[in-house]
PDB file of N, CA and C in Angstrom:
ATOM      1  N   UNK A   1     -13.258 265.596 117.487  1.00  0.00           N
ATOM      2  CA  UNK A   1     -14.353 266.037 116.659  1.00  0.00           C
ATOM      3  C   UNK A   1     -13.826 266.320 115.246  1.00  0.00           C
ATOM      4  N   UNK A   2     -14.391 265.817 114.236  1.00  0.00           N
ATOM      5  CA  UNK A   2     -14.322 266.170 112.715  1.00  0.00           C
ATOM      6  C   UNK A   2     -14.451 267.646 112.403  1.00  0.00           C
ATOM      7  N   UNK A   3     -13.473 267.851 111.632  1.00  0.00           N
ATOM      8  CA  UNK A   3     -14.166 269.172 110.836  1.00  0.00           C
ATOM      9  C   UNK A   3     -14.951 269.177 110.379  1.00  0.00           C
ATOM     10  N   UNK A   4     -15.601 270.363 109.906  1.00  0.00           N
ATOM     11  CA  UNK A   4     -16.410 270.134 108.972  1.00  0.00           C
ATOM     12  C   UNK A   4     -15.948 270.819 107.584  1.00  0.00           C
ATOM     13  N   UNK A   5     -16.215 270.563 106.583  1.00  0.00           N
ATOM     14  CA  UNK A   5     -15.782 271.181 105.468  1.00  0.00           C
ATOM     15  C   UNK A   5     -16.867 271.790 104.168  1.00  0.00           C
ATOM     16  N   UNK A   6     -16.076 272.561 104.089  1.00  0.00           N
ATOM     17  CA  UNK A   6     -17.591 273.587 103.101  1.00  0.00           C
ATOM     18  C   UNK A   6     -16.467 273.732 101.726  1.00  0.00           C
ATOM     19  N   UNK A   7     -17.964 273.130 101.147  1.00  0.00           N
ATOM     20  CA  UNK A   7     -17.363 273.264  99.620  1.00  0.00           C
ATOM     21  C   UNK A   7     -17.984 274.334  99.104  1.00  0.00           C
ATOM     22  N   UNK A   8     -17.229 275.385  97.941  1.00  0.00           N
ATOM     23  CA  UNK A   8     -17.561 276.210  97.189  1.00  0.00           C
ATOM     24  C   UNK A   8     -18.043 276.513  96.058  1.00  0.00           C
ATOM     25  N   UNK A   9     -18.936 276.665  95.321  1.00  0.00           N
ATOM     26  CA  UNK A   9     -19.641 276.687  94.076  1.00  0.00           C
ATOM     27  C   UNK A   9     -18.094 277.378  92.996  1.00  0.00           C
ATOM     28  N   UNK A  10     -17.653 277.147  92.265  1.00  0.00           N
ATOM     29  CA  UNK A  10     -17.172 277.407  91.244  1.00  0.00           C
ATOM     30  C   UNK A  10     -17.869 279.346  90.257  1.00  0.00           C
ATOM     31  N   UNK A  11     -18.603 278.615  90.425  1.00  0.00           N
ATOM     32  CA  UNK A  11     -19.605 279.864  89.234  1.00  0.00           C
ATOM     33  C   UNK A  11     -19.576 281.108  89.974  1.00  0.00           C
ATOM     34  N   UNK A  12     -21.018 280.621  91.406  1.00  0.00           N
ATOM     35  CA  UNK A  12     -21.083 281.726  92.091  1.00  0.00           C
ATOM     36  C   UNK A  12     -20.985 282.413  93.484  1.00  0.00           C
ATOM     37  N   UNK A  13     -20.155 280.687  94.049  1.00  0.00           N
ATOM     38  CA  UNK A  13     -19.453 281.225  95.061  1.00  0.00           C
ATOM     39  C   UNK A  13     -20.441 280.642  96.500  1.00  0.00           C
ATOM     40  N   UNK A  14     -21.743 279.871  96.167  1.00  0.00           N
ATOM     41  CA  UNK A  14     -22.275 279.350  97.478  1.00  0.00           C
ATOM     42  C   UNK A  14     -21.668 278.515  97.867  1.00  0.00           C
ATOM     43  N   UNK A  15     -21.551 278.328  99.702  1.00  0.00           N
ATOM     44  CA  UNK A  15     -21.092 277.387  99.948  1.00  0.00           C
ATOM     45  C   UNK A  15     -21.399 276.583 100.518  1.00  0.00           C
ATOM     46  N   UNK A  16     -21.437 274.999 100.797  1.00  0.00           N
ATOM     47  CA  UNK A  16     -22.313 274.325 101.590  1.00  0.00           C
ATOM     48  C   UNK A  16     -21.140 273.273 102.213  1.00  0.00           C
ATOM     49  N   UNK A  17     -22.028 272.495 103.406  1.00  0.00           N
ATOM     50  CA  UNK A  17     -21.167 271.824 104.155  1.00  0.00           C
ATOM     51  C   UNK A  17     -21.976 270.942 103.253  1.00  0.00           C
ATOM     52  N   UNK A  18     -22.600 270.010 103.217  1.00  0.00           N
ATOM     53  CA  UNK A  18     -23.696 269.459 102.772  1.00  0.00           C
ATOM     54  C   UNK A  18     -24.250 269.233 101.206  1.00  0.00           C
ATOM     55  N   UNK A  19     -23.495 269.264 100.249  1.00  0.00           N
ATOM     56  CA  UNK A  19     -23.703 269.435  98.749  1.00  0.00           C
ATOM     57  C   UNK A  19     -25.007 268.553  98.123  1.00  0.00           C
ATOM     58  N   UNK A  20     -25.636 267.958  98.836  1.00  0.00           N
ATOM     59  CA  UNK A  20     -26.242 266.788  98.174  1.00  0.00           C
ATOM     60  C   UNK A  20     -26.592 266.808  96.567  1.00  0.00           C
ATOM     61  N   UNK A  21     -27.324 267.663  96.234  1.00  0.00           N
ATOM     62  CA  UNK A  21     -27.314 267.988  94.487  1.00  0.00           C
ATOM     63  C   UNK A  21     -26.733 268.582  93.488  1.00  0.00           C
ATOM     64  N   UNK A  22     -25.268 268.604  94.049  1.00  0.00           N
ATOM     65  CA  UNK A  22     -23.525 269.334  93.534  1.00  0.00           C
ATOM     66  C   UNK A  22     -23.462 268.497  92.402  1.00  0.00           C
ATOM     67  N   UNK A  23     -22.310 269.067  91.721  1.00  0.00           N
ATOM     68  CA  UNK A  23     -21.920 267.998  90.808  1.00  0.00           C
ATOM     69  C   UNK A  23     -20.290 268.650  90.943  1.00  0.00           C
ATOM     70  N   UNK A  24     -19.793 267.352  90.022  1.00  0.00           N
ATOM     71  CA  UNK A  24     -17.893 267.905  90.168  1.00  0.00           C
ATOM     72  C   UNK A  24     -17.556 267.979  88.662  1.00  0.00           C
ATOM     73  N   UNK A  25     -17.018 268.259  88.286  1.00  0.00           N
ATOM     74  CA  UNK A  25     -16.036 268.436  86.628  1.00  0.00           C
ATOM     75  C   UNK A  25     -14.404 267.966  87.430  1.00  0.00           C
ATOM     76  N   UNK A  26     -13.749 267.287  86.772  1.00  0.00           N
ATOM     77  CA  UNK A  26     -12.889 266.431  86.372  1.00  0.00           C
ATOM     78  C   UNK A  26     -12.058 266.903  85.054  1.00  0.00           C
ATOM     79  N   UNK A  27     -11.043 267.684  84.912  1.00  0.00           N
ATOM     80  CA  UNK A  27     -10.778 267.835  83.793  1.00  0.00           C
ATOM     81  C   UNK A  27      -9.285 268.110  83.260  1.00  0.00           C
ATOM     82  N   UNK A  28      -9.242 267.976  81.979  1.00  0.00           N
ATOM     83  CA  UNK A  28      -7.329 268.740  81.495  1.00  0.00           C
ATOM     84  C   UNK A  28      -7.581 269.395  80.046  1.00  0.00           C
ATOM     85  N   UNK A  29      -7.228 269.537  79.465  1.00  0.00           N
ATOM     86  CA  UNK A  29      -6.844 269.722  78.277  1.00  0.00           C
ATOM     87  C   UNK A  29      -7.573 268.817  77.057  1.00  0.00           C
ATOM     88  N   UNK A  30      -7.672 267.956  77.333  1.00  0.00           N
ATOM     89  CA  UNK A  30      -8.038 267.030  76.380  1.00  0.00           C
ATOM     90  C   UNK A  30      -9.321 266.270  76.886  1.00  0.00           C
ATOM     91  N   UNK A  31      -9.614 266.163  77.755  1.00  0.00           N
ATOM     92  CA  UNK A  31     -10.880 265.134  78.702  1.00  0.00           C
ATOM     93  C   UNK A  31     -11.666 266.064  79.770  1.00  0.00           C
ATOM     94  N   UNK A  32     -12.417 265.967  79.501  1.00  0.00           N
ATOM     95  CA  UNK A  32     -13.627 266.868  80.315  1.00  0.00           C
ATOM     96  C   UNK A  32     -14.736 265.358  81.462  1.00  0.00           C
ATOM     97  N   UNK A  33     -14.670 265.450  82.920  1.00  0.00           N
ATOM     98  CA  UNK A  33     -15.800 264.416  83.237  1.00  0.00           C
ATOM     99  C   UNK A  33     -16.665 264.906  84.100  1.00  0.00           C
ATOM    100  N   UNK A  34     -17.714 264.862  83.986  1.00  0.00           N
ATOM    101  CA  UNK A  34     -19.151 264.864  84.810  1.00  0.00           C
ATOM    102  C   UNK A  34     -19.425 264.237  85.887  1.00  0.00           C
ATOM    103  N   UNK A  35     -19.507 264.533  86.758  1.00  0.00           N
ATOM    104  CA  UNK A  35     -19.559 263.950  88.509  1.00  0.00           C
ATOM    105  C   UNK A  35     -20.861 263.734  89.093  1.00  0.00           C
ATOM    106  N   UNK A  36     -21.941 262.781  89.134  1.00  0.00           N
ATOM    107  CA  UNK A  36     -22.218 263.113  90.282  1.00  0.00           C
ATOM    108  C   UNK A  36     -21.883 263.287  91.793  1.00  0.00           C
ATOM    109  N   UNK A  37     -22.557 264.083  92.887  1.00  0.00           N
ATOM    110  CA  UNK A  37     -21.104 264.477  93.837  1.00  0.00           C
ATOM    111  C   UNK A  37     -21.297 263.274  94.431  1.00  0.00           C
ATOM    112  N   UNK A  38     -20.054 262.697  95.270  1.00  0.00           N
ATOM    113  CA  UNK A  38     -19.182 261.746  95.771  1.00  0.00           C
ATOM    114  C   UNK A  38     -18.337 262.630  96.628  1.00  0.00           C
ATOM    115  N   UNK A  39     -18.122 262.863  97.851  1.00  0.00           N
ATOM    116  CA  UNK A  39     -17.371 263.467  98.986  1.00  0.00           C
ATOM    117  C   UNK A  39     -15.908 262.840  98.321  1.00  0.00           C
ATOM    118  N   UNK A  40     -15.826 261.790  98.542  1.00  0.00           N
ATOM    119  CA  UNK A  40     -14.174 261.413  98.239  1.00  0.00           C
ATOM    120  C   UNK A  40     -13.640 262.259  96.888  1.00  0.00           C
ATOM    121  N   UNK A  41     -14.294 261.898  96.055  1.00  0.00           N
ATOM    122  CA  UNK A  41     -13.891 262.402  94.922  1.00  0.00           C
ATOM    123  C   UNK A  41     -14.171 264.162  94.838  1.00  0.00           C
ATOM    124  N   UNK A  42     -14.519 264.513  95.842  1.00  0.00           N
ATOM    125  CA  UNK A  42     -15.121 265.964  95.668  1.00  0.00           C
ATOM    126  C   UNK A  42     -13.710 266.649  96.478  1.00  0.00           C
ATOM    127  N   UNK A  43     -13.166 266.207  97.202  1.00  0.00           N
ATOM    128  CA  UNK A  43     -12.091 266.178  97.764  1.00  0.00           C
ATOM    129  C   UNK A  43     -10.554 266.135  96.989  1.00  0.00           C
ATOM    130  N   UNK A  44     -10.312 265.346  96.120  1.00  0.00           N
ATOM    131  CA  UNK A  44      -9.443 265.107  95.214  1.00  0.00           C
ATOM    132  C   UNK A  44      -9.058 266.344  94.352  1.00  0.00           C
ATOM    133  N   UNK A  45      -7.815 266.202  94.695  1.00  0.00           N
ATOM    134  CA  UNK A  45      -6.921 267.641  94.211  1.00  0.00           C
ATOM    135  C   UNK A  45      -7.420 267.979  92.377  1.00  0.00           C
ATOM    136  N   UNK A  46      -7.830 269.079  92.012  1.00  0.00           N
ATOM    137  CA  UNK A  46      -8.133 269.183  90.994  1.00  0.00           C
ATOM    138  C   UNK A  46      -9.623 269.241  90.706  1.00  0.00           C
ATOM    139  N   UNK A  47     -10.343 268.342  91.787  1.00  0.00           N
ATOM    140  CA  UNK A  47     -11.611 268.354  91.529  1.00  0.00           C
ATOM    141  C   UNK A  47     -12.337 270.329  91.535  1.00  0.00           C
ATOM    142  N   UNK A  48     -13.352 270.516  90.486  1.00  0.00           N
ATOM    143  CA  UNK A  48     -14.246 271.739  90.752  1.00  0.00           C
ATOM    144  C   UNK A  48     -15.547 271.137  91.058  1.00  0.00           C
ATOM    145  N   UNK A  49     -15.771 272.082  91.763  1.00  0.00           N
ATOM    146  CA  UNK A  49     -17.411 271.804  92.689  1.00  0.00           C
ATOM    147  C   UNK A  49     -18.524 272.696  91.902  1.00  0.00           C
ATOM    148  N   UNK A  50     -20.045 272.196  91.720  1.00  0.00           N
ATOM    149  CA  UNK A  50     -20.573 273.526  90.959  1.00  0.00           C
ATOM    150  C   UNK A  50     -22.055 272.996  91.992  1.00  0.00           C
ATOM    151  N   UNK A  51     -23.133 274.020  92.257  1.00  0.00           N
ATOM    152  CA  UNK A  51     -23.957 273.904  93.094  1.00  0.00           C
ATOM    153  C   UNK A  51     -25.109 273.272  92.498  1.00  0.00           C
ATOM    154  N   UNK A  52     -25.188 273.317  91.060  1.00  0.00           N
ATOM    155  CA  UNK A  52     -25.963 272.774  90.179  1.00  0.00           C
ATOM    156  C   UNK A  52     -26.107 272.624  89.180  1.00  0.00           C
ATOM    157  N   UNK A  53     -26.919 271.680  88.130  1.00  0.00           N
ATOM    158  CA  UNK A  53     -26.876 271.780  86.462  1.00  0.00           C
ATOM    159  C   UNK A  53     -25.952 272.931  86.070  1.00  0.00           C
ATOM    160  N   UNK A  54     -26.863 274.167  86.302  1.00  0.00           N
ATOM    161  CA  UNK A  54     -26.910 274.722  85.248  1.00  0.00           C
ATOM    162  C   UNK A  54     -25.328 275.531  85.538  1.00  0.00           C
ATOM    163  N   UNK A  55     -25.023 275.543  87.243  1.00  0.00           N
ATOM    164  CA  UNK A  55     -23.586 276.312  86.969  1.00  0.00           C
ATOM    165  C   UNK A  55     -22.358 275.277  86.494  1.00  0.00           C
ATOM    166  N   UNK A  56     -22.637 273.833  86.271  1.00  0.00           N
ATOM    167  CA  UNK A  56     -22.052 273.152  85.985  1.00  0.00           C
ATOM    168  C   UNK A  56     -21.928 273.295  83.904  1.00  0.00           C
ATOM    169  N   UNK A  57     -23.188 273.668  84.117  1.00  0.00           N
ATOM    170  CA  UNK A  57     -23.224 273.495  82.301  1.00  0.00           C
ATOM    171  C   UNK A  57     -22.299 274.920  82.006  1.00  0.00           C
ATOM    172  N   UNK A  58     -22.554 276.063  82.474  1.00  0.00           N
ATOM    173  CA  UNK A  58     -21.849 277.045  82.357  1.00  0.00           C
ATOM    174  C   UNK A  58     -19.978 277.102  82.049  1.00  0.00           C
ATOM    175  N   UNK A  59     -19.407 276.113  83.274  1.00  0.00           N
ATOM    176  CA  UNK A  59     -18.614 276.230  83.193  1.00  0.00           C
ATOM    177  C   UNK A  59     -18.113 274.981  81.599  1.00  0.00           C
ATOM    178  N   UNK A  60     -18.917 273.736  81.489  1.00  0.00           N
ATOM    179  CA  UNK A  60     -18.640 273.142  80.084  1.00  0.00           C
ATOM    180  C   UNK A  60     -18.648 273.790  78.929  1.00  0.00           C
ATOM    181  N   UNK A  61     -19.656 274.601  78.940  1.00  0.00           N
ATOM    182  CA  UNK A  61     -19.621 275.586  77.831  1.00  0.00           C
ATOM    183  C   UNK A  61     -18.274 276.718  77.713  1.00  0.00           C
ATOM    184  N   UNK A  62     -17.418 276.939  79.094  1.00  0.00           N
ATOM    185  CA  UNK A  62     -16.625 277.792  78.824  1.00  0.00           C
ATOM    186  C   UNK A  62     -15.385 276.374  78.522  1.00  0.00           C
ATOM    187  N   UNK A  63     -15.458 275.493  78.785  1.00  0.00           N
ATOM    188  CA  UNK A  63     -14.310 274.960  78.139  1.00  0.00           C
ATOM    189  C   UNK A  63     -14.284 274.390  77.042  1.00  0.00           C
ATOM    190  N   UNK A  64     -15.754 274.403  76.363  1.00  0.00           N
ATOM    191  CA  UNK A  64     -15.419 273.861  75.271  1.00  0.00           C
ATOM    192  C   UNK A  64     -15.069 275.058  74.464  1.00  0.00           C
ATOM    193  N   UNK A  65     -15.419 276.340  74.503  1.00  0.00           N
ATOM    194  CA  UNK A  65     -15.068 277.597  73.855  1.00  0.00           C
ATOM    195  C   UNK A  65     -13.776 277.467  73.339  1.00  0.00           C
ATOM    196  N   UNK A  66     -13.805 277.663  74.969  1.00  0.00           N
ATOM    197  CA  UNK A  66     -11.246 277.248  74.965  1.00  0.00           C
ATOM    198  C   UNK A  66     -11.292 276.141  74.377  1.00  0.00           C
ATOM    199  N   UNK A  67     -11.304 275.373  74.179  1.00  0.00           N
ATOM    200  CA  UNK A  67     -10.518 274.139  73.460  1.00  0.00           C
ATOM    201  C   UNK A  67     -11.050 274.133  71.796  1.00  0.00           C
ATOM    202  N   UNK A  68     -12.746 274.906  71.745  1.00  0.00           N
ATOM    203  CA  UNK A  68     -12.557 274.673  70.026  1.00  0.00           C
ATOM    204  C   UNK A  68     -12.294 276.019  69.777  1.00  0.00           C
ATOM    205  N   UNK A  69     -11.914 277.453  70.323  1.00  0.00           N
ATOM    206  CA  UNK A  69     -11.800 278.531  69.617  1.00  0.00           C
ATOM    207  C   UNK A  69     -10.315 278.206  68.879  1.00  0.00           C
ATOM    208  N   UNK A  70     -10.386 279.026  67.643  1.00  0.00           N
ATOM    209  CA  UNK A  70      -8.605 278.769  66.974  1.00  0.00           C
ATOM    210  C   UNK A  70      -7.909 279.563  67.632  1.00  0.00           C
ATOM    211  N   UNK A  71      -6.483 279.538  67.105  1.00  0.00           N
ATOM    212  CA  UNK A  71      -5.061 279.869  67.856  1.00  0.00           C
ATOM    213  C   UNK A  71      -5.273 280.888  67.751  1.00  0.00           C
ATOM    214  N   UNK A  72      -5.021 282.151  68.660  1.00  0.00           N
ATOM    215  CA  UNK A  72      -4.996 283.841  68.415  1.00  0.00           C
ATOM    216  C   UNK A  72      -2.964 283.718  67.979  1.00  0.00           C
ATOM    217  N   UNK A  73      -3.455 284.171  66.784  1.00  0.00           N
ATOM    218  CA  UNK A  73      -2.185 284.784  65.872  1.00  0.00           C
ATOM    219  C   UNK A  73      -1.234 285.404  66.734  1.00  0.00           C
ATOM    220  N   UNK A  74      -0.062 285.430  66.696  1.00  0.00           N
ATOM    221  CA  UNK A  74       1.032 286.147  67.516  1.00  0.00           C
ATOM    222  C   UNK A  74       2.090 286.950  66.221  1.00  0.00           C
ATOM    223  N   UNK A  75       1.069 288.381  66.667  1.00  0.00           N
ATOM    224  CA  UNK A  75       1.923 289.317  65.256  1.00  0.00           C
ATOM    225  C   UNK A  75       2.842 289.843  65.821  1.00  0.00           C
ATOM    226  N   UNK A  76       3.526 289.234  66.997  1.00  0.00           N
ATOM    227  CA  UNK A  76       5.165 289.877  67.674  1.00  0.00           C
ATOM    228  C   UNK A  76       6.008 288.620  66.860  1.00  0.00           C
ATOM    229  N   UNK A  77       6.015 287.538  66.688  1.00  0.00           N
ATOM    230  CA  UNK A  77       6.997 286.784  66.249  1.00  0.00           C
ATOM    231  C   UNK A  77       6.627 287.283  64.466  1.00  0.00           C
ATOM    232  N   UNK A  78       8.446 287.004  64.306  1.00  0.00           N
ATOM    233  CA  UNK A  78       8.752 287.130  62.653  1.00  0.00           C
ATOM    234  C   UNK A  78       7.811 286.287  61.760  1.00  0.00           C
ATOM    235  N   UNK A  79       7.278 286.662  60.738  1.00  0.00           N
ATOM    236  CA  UNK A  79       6.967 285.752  59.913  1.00  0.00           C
ATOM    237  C   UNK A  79       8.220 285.433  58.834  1.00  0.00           C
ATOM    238  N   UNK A  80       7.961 283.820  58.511  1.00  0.00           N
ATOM    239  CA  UNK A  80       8.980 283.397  57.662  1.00  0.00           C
ATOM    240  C   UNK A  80       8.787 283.001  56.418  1.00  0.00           C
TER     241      UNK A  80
END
């Protein structure tokens, strides 16, 4: 008999065996991708799971923050 496997919402934590209207984010540093869900690929190390739009948009909005906020200054190193 198969397992079964339950994926977890990212945002707020629901979980379903069954995702049908999930989506995945795909991402690094530099490249952000939009999923519709796909089990294989929902599976794939790295992949995040979100339960819908809007917790999916949530989490884009927090990475684009991080990637366009500027450098926080480091007033422990010497200036030269």
């Amino acid at each position: 008999m198969a397992a079964v496997i339950q994926y977890r919402c990212e945002i707020c934590g629901t979980e379903s065996s069954n995702p049908i209207h999930w989506f995945m984010i795909q991402c690094n540093a530099e490249e952000l991708k939009v999923l519709k869900w796909n089990t294989e690929a929902a599976s794939a190390y790295g992949a995040r799971h979100y339960c819908g739009e809007a917790h999916a948009g949530v989490y884009i909005s927090r990475w684009l923050e991080a990637s366009c906020s500027p450098s926080i200054p480091d007033f422990n190193r010497a200036s030269r």
